[in-house]
C-alpha atoms as a PDB file:
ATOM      1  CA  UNK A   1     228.040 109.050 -24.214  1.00  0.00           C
ATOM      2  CA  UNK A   2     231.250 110.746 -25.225  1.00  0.00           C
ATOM      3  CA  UNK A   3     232.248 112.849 -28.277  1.00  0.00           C
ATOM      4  CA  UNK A   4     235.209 114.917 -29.000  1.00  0.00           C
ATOM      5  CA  UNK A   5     236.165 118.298 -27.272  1.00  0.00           C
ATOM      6  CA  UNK A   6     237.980 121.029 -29.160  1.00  0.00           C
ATOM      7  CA  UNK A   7     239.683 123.564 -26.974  1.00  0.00           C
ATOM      8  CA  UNK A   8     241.374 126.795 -28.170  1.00  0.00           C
ATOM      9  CA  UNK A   9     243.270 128.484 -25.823  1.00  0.00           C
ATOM     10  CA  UNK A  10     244.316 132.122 -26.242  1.00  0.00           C
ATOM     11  CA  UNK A  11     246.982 133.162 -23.424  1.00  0.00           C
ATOM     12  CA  UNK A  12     249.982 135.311 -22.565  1.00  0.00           C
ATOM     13  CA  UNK A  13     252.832 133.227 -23.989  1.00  0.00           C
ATOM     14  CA  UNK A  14     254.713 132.429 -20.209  1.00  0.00           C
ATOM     15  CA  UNK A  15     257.075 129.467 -20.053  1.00  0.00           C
ATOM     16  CA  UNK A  16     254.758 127.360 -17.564  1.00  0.00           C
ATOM     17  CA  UNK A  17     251.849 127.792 -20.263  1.00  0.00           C
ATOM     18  CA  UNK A  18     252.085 124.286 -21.618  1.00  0.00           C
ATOM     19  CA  UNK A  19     252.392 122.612 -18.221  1.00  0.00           C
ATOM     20  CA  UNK A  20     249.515 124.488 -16.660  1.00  0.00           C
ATOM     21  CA  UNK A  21     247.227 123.770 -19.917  1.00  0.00           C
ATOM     22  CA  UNK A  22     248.304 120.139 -20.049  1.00  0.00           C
ATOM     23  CA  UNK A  23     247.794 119.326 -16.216  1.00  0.00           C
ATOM     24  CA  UNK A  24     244.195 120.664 -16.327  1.00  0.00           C
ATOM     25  CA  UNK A  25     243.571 118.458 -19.830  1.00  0.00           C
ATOM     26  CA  UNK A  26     244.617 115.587 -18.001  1.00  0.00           C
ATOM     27  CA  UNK A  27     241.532 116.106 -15.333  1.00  0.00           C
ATOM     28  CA  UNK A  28     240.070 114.164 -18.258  1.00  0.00           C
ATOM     29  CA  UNK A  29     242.262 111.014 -18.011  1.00  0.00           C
ATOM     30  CA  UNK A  30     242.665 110.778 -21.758  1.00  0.00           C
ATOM     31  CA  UNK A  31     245.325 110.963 -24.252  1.00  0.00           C
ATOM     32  CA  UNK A  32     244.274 114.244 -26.300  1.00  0.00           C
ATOM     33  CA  UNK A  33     243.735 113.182 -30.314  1.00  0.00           C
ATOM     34  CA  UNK A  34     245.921 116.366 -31.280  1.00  0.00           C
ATOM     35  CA  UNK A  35     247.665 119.256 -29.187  1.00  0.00           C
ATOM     36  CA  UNK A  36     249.393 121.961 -31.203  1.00  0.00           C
ATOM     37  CA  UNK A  37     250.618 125.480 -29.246  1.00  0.00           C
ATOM     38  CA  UNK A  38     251.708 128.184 -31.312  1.00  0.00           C
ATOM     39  CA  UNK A  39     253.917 131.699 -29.761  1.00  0.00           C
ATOM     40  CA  UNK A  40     252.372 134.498 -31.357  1.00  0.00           C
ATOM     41  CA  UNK A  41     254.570 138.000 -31.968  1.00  0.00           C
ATOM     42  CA  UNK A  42     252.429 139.981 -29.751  1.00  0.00           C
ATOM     43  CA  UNK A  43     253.677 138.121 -26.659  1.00  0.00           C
ATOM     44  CA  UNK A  44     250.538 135.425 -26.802  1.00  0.00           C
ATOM     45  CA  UNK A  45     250.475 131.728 -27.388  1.00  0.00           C
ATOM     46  CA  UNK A  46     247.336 129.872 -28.694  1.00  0.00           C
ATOM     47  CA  UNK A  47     246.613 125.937 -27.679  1.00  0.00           C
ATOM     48  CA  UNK A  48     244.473 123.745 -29.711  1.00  0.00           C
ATOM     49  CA  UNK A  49     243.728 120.623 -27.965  1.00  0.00           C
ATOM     50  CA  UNK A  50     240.730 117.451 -29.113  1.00  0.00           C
ATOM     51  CA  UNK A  51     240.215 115.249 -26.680  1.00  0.00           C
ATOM     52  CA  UNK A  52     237.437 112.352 -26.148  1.00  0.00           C
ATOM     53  CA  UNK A  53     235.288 112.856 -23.284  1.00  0.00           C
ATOM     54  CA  UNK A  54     231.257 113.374 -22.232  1.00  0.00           C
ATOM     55  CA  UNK A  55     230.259 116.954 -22.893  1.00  0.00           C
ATOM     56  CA  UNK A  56     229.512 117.588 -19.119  1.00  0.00           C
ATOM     57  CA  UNK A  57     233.733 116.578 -18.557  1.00  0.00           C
ATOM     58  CA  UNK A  58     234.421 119.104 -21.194  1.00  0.00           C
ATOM     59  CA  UNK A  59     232.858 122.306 -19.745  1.00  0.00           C
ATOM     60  CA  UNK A  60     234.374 121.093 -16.547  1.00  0.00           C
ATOM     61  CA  UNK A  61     237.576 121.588 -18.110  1.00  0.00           C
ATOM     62  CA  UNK A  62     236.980 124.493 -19.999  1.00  0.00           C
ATOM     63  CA  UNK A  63     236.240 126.308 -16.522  1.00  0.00           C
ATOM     64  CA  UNK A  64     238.858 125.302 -15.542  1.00  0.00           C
ATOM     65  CA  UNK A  65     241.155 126.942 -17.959  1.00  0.00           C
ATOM     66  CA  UNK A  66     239.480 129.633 -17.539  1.00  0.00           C
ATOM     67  CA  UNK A  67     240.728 129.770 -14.200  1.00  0.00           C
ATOM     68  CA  UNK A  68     244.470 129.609 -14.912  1.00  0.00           C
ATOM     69  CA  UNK A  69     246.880 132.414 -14.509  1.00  0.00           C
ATOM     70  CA  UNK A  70     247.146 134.781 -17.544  1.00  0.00           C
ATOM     71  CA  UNK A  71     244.550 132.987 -19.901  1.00  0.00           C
ATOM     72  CA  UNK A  72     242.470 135.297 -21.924  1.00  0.00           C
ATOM     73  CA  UNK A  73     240.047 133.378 -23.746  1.00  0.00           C
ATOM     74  CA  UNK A  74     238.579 129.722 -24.383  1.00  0.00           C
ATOM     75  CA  UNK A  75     236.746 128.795 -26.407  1.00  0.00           C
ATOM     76  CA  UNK A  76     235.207 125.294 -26.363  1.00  0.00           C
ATOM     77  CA  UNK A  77     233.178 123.573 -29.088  1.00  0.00           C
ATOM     78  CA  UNK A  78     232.205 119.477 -28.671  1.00  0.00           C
ATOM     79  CA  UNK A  79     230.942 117.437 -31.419  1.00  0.00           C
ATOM     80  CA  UNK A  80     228.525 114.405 -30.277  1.00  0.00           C
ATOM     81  CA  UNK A  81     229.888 110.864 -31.069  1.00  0.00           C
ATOM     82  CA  UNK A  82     227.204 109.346 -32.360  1.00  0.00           C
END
C-alpha cells in the first residue's frame, strides 16, 4: 500500500545540495508530486520534497539523507493512501 512521503530537508546550502538530495529521492523510482529548495541567509538551504511510495521505502530514504554530507536535519512525515 503506498501513501505520500513529505521530506524536509535542512542542510548547509553547498552547490551539489540539489544533486545529492535528488539522486537519493530517486532510490524511490518516482516522479516527486512537488520539490521546492529554498537558500536561507545563514548559509543553509531547506528541501521540501512529496513523493508516492510505501512507508517502509520512505524511512529508507529518509536514512538515507541522513547520511549525506553536510545535512543537519530531516524530518519525515507520510500520510497513508487510503
Amino acid at each position: 500500500m503506498t501513501g505520500v512521503a513529505s521530506f524536509v530537508i535542512i542542510a548547509d546550502a553547498d552547490a551539489d545540495l540539489l544533486a545529492r538530495v535528488g539522486a537519493t529521492l530517486n532510490l524511490l523510482n518516482v516522479m516527486p508530486r512537488a520539490f521546492h529548495l529554498e537558500a536561507r541567509a545563514e548559509g543553509t538551504a531547506a528541501v521540501r520534497a512529496s513523493i508516492d511510495c510505501a512507508d517502509a521505502q520512505a524511512e529508507l530514504v529518509a536514512r538515507k539523507l541522513w547520511r549525506l554530507t553536510a545535512v543537519r536535519d530531516v524530518t519525515l512525515e507520510y500520510r497513508d493512501g487510503s
